[in-house]
Every structure is written in C-alpha cells, then in structure tokens.
C-alpha atoms as a PDB file:
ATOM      1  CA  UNK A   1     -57.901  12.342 -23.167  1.00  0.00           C
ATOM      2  CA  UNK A   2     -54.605  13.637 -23.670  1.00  0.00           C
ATOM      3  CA  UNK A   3     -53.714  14.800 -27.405  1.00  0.00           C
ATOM      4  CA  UNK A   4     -50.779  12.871 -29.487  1.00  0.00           C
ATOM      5  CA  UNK A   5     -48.254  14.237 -31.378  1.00  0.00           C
ATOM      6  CA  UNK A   6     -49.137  13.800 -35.025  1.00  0.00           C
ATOM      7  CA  UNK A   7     -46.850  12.469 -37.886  1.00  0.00           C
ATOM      8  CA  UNK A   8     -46.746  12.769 -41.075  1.00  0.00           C
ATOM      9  CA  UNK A   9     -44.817  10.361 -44.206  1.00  0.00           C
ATOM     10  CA  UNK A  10     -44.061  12.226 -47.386  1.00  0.00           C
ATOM     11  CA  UNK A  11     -44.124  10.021 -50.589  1.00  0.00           C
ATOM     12  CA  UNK A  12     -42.821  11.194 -53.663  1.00  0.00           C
ATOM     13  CA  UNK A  13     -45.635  10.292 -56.547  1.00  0.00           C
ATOM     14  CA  UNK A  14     -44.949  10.712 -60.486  1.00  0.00           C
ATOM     15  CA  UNK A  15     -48.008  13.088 -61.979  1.00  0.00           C
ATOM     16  CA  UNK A  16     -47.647  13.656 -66.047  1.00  0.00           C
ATOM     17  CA  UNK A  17     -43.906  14.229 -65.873  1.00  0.00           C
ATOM     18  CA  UNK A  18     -43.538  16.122 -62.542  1.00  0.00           C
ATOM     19  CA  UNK A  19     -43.188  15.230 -58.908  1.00  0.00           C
ATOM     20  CA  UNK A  20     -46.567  15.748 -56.396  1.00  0.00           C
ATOM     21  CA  UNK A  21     -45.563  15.456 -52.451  1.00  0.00           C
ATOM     22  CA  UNK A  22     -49.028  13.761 -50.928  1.00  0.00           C
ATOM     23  CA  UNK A  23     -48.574  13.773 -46.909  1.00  0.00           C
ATOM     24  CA  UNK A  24     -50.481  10.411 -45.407  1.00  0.00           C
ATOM     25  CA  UNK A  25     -51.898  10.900 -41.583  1.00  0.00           C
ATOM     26  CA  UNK A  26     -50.791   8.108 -39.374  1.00  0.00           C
ATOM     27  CA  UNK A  27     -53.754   6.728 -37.731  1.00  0.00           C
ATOM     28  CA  UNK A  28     -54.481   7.698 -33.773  1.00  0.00           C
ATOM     29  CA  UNK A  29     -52.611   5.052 -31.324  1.00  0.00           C
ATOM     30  CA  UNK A  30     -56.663   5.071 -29.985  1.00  0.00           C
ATOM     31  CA  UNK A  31     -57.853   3.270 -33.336  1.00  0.00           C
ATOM     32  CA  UNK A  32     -54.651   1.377 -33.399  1.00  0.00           C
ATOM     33  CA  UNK A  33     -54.872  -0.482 -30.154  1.00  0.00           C
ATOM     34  CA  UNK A  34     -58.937  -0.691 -30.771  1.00  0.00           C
ATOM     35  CA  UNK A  35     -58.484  -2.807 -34.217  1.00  0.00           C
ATOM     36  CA  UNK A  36     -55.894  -4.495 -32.471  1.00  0.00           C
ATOM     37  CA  UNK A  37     -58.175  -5.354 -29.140  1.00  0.00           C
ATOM     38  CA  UNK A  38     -61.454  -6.458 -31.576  1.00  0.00           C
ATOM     39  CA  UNK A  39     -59.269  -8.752 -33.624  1.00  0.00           C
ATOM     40  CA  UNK A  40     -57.297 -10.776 -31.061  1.00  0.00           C
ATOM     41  CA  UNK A  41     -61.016 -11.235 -29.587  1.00  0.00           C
ATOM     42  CA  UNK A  42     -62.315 -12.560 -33.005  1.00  0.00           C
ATOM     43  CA  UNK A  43     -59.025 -15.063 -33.768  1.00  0.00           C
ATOM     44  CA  UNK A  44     -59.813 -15.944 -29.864  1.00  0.00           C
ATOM     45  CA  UNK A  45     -63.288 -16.759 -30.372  1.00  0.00           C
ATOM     46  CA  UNK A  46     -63.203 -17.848 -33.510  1.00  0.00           C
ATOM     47  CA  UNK A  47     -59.877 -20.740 -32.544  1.00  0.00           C
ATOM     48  CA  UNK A  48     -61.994 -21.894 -28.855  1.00  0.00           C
ATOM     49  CA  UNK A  49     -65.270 -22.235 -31.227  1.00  0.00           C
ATOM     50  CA  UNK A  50     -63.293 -24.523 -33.676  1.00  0.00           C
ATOM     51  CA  UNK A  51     -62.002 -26.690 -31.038  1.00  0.00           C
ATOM     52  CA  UNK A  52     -64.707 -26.882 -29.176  1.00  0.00           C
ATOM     53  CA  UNK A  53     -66.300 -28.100 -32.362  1.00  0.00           C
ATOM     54  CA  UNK A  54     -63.744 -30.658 -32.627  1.00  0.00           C
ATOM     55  CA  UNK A  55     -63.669 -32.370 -29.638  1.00  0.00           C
ATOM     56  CA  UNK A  56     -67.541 -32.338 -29.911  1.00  0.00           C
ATOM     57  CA  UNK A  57     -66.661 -35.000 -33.140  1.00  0.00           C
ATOM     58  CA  UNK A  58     -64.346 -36.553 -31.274  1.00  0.00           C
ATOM     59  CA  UNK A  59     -66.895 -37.351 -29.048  1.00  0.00           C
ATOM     60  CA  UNK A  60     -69.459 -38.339 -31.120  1.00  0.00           C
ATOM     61  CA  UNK A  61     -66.817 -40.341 -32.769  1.00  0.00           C
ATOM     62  CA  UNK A  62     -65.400 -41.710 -29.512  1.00  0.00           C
ATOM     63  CA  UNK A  63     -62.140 -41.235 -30.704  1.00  0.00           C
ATOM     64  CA  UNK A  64     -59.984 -40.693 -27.442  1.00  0.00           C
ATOM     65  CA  UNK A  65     -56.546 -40.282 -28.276  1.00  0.00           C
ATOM     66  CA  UNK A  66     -58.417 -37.389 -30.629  1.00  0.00           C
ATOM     67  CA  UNK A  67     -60.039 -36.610 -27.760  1.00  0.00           C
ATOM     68  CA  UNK A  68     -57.347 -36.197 -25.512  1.00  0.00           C
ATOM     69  CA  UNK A  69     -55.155 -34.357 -27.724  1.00  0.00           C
ATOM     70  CA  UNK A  70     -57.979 -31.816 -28.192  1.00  0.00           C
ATOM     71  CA  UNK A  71     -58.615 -30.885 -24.327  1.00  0.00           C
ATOM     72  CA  UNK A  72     -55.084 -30.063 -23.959  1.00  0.00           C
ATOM     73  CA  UNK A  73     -55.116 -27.623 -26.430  1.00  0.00           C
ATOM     74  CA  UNK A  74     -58.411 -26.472 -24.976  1.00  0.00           C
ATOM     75  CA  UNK A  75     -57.231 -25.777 -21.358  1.00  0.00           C
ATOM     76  CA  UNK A  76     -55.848 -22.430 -21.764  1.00  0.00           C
ATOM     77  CA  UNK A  77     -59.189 -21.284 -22.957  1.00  0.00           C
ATOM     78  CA  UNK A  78     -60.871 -22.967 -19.470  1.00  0.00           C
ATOM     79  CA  UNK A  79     -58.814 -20.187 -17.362  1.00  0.00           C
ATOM     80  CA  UNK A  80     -61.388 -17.065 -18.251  1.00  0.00           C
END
C-alpha cells in the first residue's frame, strides 16, 4: 500500500502563563474510510431490522394502510 502524506494541526494551548504548541496526527484516510464503511453497515442494518420489525406488527395487527406504507419504505432494502 502506497504511503500518504501526513499532516499535522498546531493548536496553541495556555500552560501556567505561557504558550505550549501540541501537534495532533490526522488519522490515516485507511481508518477513515474503515469507520466510515462499518457504520453505514450498522445504521443499514440496524434501519432494515426496525422496519422489518414494523411491518411484522402491522401484520399481526392487520393494519394495511400501515402495512402498505411500510413495504415501500422497505423496497430499497429488497435490491441486495
């Protein structure tokens, strides 16, 4: 894997009356874009769980406007 260029932000902190320079490492783009990846799969899972849960009720509850309103949310989680 190719190597990244490496940035760094100065902040200016206050220590007992005199000025401290502390330089804070940006994280890799690598770690970035894996946080990134392993979240939008949790919200994803997480939202398709919850309506699948709902129209479940629905069902039980044979409510089908409820119903109906549900599964078109739920069709862009049918295209995997």
């Amino acid at each position: 894997m190719e190597r990244h260029k490496v940035s760094f932000q100065l902040k200016c902190y206050l220590f007992k009356g005199r000025e401290v320079i502390h330089a804070k490492k940006e994280l890799p783009f690598e770690v970035k874009l894996a946080s990134s990846l392993v979240l939008d799969e949790l919200c994803y899972m997480w939202n398709k769980q919850h309506l699948e849960t709902q129209i479940n009720e629905a069902i039980d509850k044979r409510d089908q406007e409820r119903f109906m309103v549900l599964s078109q949310q739920y069709k862009p989680y049918t295209y995997e």
